[in-house]
Protein backbone atom coordinates (compact mmCIF):
# COMPACT_ATOMS: atom_id res chain seq x y z
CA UNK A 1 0.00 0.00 0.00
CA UNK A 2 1.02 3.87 -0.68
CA UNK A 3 1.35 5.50 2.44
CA UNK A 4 2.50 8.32 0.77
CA UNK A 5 -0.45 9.37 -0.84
CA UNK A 6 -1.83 12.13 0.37
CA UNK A 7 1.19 13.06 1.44
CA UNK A 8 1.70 16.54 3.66
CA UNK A 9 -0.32 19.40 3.02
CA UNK A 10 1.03 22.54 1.83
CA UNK A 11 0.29 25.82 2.26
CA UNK A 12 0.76 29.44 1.13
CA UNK A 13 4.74 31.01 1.95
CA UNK A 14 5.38 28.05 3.69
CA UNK A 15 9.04 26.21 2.97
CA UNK A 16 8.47 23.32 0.58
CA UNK A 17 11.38 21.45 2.19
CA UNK A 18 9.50 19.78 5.26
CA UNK A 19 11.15 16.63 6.41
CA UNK A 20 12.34 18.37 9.75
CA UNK A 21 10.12 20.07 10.69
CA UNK A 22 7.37 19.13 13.22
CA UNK A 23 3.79 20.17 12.49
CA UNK A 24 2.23 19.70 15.97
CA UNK A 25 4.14 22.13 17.61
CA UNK A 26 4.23 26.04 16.34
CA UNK A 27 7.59 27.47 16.06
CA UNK A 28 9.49 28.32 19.08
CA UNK A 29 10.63 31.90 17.90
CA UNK A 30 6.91 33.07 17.89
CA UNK A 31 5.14 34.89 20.80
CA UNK A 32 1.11 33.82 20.70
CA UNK A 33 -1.58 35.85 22.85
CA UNK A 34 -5.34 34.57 23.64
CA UNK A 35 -7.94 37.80 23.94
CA UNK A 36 -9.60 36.37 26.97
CA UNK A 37 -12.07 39.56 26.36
CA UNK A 38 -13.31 38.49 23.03
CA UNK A 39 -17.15 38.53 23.16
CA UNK A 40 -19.14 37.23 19.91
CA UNK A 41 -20.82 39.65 18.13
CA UNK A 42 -24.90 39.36 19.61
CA UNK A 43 -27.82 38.54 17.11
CA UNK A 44 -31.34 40.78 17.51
CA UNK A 45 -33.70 38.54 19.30
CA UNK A 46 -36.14 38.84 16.03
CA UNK A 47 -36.10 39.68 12.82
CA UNK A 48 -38.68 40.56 10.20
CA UNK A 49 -38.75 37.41 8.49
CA UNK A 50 -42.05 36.54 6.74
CA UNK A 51 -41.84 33.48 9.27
CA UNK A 52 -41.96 35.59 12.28
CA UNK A 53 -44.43 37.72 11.05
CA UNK A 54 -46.57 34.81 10.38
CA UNK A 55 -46.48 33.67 13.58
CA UNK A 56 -47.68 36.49 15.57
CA UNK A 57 -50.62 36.13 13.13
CA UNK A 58 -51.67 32.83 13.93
CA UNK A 59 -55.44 32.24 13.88
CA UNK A 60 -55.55 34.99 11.58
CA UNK A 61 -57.94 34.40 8.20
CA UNK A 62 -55.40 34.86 5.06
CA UNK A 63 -55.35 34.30 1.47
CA UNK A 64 -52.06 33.29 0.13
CA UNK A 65 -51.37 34.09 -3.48
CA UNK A 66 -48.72 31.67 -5.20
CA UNK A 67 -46.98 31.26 -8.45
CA UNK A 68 -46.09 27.81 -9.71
CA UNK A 69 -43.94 28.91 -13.16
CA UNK A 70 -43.67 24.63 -13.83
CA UNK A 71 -47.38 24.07 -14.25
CA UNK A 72 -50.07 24.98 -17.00
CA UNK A 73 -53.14 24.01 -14.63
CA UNK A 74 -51.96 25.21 -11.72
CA UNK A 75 -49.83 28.36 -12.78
CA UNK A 76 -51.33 30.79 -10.10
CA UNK A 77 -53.33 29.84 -7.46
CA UNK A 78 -54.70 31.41 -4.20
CA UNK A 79 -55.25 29.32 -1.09
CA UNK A 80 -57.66 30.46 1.88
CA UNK A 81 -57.49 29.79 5.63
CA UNK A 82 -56.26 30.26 9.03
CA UNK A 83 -52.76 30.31 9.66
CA UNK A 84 -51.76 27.28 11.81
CA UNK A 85 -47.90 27.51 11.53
CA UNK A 86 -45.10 28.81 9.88
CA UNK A 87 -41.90 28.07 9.42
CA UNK A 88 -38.66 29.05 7.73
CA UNK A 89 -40.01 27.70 4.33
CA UNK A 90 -43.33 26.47 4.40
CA UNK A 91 -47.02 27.70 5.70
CA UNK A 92 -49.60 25.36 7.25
CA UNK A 93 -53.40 26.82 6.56
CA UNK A 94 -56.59 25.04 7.58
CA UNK A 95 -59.65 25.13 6.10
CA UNK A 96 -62.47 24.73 8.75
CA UNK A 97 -65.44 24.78 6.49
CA UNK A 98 -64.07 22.09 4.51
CA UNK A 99 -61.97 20.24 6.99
CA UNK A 100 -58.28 20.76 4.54
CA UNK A 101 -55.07 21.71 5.71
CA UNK A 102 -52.90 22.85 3.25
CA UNK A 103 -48.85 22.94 3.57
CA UNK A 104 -47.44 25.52 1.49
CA UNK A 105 -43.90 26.44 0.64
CA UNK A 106 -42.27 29.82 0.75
CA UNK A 107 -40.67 29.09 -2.65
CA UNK A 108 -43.71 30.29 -5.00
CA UNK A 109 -45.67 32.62 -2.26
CA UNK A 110 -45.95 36.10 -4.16
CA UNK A 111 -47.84 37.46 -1.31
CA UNK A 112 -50.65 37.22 1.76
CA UNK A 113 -53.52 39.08 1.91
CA UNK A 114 -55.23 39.71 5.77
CA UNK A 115 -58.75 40.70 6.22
CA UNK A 116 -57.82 42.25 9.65
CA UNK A 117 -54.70 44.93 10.31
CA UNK A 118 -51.52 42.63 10.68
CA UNK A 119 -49.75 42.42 14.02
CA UNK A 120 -46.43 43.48 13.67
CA UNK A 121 -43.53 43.73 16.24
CA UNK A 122 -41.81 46.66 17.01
CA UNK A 123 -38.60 44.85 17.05
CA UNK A 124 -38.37 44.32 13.95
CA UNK A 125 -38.66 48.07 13.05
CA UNK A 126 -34.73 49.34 12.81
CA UNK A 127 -33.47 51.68 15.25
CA UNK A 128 -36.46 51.14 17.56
């Protein structure tokens, strides 16, 4: 067998001739600090994501208007219910009259139509 193969990796600047030189140890001649203060950068609680939005409507009555550009039947279509989920890519609407839940993705939603004002988050308005 080849144990050879893959061989060492190289990289950038570095000094192709390798055979002394021990990889699991950095160079002695080289002075290396850890920031003990470092703090990672913080993410807003929310964000006005269609998702988000969705979900502080739930119960609400919507129509959701899609586009499907890979059918001739079905091109565009609007679906009618109450909003049951949502999620990063898909909507879950139920019909009660006619007892039909309907998953939808985000992928071919143009837009949603509310009969009632839209609750909305004031965290998601910037500089609030």
């Amino acid at each position: 067998m080849n144990n050879n193969y893959f061989g060492k990796p190289i990289f950038p600047n570095q000094n192709l001739n390798t055979n002394n030189q021990n990889f699991n140890t950095p160079p002695s001649n080289q002075n290396y600090t850890i920031n003990s203060n470092y703090e990672p950068m913080a993410l807003p609680s929310e964000q006005s994501y269609i998702e988000n939005i969705l979900r502080l409507n739930k119960g609400k009555q919507v129509r959701v208007h899609m586009t499907f550009p890979d059918s001739t039947e079905y091109r565009d279509r609007e679906f009618k219910g109450i909003i049951e989920q949502s999620g990063r890519d898909h909507i879950i609407l139920s019909e009660p009259s006619t007892g039909t839940w309907e998953l939808l993705l985000m992928i071919y939603v143009n837009f949603i139509s509310f009969d009632e004002p839209i609750n909305y988050s004031e965290e998601f308005i910037p500089n609030n």
